[in-house]
Every structure is written in C-alpha cells, then in structure tokens.
C-alpha atoms as a PDB file:
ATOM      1  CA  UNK A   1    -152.485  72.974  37.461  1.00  0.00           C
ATOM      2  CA  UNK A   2    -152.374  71.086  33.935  1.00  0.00           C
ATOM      3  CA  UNK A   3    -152.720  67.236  33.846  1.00  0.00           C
ATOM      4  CA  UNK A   4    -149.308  66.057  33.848  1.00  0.00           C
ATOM      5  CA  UNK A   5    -148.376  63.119  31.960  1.00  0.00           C
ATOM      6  CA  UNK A   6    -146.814  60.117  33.892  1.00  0.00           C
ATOM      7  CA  UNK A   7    -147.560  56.634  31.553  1.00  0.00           C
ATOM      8  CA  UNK A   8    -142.889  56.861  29.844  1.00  0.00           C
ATOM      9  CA  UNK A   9    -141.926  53.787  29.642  1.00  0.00           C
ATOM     10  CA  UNK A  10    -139.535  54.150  32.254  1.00  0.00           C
ATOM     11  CA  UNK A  11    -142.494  55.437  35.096  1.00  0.00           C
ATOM     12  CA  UNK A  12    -144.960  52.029  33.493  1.00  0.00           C
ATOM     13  CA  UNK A  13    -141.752  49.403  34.318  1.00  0.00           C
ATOM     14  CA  UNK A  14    -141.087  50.781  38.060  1.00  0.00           C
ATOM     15  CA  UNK A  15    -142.969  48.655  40.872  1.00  0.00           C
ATOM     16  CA  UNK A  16    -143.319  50.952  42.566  1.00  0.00           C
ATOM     17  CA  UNK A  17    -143.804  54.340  41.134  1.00  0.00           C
ATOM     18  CA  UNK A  18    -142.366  57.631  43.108  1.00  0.00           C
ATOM     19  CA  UNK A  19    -140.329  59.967  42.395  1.00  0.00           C
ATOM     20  CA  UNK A  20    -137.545  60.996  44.746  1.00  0.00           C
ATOM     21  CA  UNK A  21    -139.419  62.820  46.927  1.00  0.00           C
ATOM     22  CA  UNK A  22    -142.682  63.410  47.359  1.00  0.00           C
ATOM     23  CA  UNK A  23    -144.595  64.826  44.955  1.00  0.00           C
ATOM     24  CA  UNK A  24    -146.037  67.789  46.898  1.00  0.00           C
ATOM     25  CA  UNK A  25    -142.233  68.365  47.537  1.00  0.00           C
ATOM     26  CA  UNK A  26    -141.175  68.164  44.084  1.00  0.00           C
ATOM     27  CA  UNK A  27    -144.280  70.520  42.637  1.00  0.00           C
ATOM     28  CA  UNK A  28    -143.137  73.329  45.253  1.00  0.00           C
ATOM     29  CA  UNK A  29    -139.069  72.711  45.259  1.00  0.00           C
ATOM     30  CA  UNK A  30    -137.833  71.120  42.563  1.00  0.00           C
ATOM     31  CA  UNK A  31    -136.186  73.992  40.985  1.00  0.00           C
ATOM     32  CA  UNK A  32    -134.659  74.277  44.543  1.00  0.00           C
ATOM     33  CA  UNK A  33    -133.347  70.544  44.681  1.00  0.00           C
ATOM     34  CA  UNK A  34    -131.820  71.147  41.049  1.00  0.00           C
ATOM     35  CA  UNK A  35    -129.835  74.188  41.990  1.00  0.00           C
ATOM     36  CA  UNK A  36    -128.372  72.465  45.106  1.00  0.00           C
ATOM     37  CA  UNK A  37    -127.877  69.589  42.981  1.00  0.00           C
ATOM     38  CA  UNK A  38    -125.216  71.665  40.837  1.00  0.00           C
ATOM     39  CA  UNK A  39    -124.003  73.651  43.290  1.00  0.00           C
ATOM     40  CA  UNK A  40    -123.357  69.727  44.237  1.00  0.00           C
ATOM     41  CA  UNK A  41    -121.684  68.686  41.891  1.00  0.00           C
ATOM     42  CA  UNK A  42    -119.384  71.780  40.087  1.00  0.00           C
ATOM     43  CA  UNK A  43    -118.592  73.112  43.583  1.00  0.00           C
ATOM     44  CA  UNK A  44    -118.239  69.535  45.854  1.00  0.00           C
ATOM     45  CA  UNK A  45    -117.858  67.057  42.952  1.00  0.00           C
ATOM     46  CA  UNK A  46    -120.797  65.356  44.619  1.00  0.00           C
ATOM     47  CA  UNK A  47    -122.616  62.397  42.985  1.00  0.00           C
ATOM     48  CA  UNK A  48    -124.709  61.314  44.691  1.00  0.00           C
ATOM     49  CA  UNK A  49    -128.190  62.549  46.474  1.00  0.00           C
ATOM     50  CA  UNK A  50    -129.885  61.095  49.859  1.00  0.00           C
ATOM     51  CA  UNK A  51    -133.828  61.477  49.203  1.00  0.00           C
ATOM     52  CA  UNK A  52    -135.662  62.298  52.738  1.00  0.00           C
ATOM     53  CA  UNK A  53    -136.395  58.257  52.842  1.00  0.00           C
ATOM     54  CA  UNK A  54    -132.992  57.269  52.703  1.00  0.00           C
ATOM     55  CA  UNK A  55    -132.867  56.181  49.221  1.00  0.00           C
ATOM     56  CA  UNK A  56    -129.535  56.998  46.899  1.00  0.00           C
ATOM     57  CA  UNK A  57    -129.806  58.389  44.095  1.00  0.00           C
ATOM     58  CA  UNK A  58    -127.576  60.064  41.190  1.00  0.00           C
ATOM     59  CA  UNK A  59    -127.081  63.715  40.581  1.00  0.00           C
ATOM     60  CA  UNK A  60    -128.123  63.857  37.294  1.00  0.00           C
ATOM     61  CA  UNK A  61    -130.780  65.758  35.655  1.00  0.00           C
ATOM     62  CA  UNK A  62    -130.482  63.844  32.476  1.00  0.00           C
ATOM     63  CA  UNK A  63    -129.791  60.551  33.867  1.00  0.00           C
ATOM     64  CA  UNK A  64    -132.214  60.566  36.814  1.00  0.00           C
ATOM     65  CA  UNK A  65    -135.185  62.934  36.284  1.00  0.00           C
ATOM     66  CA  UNK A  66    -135.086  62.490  32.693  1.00  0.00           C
ATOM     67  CA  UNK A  67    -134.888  58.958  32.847  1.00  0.00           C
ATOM     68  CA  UNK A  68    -138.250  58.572  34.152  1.00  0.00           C
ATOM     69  CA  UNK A  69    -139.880  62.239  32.902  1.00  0.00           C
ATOM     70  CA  UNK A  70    -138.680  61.236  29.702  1.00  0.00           C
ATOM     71  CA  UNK A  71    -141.600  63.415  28.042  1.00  0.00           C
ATOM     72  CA  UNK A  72    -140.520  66.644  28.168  1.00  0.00           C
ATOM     73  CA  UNK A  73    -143.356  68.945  26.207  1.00  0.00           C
ATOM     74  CA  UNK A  74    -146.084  66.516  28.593  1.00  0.00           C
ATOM     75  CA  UNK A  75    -144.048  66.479  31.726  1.00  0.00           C
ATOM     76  CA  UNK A  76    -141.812  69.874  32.264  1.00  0.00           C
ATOM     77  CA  UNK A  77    -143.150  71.991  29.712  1.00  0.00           C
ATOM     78  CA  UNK A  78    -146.851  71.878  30.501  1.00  0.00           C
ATOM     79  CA  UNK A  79    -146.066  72.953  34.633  1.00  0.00           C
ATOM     80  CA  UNK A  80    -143.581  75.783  33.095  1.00  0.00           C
ATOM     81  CA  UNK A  81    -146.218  77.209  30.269  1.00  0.00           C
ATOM     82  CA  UNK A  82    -148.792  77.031  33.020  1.00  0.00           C
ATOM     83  CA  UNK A  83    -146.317  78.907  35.370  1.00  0.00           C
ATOM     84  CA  UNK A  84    -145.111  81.168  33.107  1.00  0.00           C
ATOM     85  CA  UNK A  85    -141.482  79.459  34.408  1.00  0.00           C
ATOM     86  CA  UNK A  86    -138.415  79.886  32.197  1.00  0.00           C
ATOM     87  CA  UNK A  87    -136.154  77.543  33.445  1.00  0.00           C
ATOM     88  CA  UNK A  88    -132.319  77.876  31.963  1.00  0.00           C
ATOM     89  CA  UNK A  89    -132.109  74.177  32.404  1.00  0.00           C
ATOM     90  CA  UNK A  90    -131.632  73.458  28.692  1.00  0.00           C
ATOM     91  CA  UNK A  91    -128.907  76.279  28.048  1.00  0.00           C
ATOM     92  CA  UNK A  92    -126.600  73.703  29.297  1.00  0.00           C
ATOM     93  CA  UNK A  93    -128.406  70.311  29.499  1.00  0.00           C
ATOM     94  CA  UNK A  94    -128.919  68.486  25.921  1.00  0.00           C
ATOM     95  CA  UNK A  95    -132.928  67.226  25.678  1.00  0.00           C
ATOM     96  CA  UNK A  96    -132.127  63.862  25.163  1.00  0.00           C
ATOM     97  CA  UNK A  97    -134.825  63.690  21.896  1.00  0.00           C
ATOM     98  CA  UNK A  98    -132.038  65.420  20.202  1.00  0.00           C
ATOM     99  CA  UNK A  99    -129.551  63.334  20.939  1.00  0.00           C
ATOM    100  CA  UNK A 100    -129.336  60.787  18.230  1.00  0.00           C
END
C-alpha cells in the first residue's frame, strides 16, 4: 500500500490523533461506513454517527473526513490509484480546494 500522507494541519493540531475508527477498520470499510452514512442521512435525516468507542461524531464527508484528510491527491487519491478504486464520491461532494 502507498505511504499515505497524514502531517494537514488539522491531523498536526489534534492531541490526540485517530481517526474515527480504527485505522485497520477504516483501510478495509470505509467505503462501507460512507454508504451507511448517506443512506443515514437522505433516508433517516440522521446527523450524527456513534464511532465503536463511543465518541459522536458528524455525518459529513466534507465536514468530518475532509476536515482532517484535507489532502486529497496525498490522502484518498493515492489508496484509490493504488486500488484501481473509482469512488463516485465527488459526483456529488464539492473538493473543498475548489471551493473559493
């Protein structure tokens, strides 16, 4: 797997620095968690997510994941290429670099 890029600003200025799961969760499911996530929200206007530690956090691809991953082309595009992955994620989500 490539060498994925973790130093955003956001990741540096967290005390402690996880994501909200585990990472060996998140390599293997996190397409899985995202789908729920929407099915979440359009279907159950749900908001809000309960990690497997009890933590709350927002559904929001943009405003969580992004908030932290904020490198795209270092972060999600390097796993995809790799993978060969073709995610639709950005047919409906704006990549917040081109947002401005």
């Amino acid at each position: 797997p490539p060498d994925l890029k973790l130093d955003t600003p956001a990741i540096e200025r967290l005390k402690e620095k996880r994501c909200i799961e585990s990472t060996t969760y998140m390599r293997a499911s996190h397409m899985k968690l995202l789908a729920a996530w929407r099915d979440d929200v359009v279907r159950e206007g749900k908001r809000t997510y309960t990690a497997a530690d009890g933590r709350i956090h927002q559904i929001s691809l943009t405003g969580t994941c992004l908030n932290c991953h904020s490198n795209k082309d270092k972060f999600c595009d390097r796993c995809h290429d790799y993978s060969g992955a073709k995610p639709a994620c950005w047919s409906c989500h704006i990549i917040p670099e081109e947002v401005r």
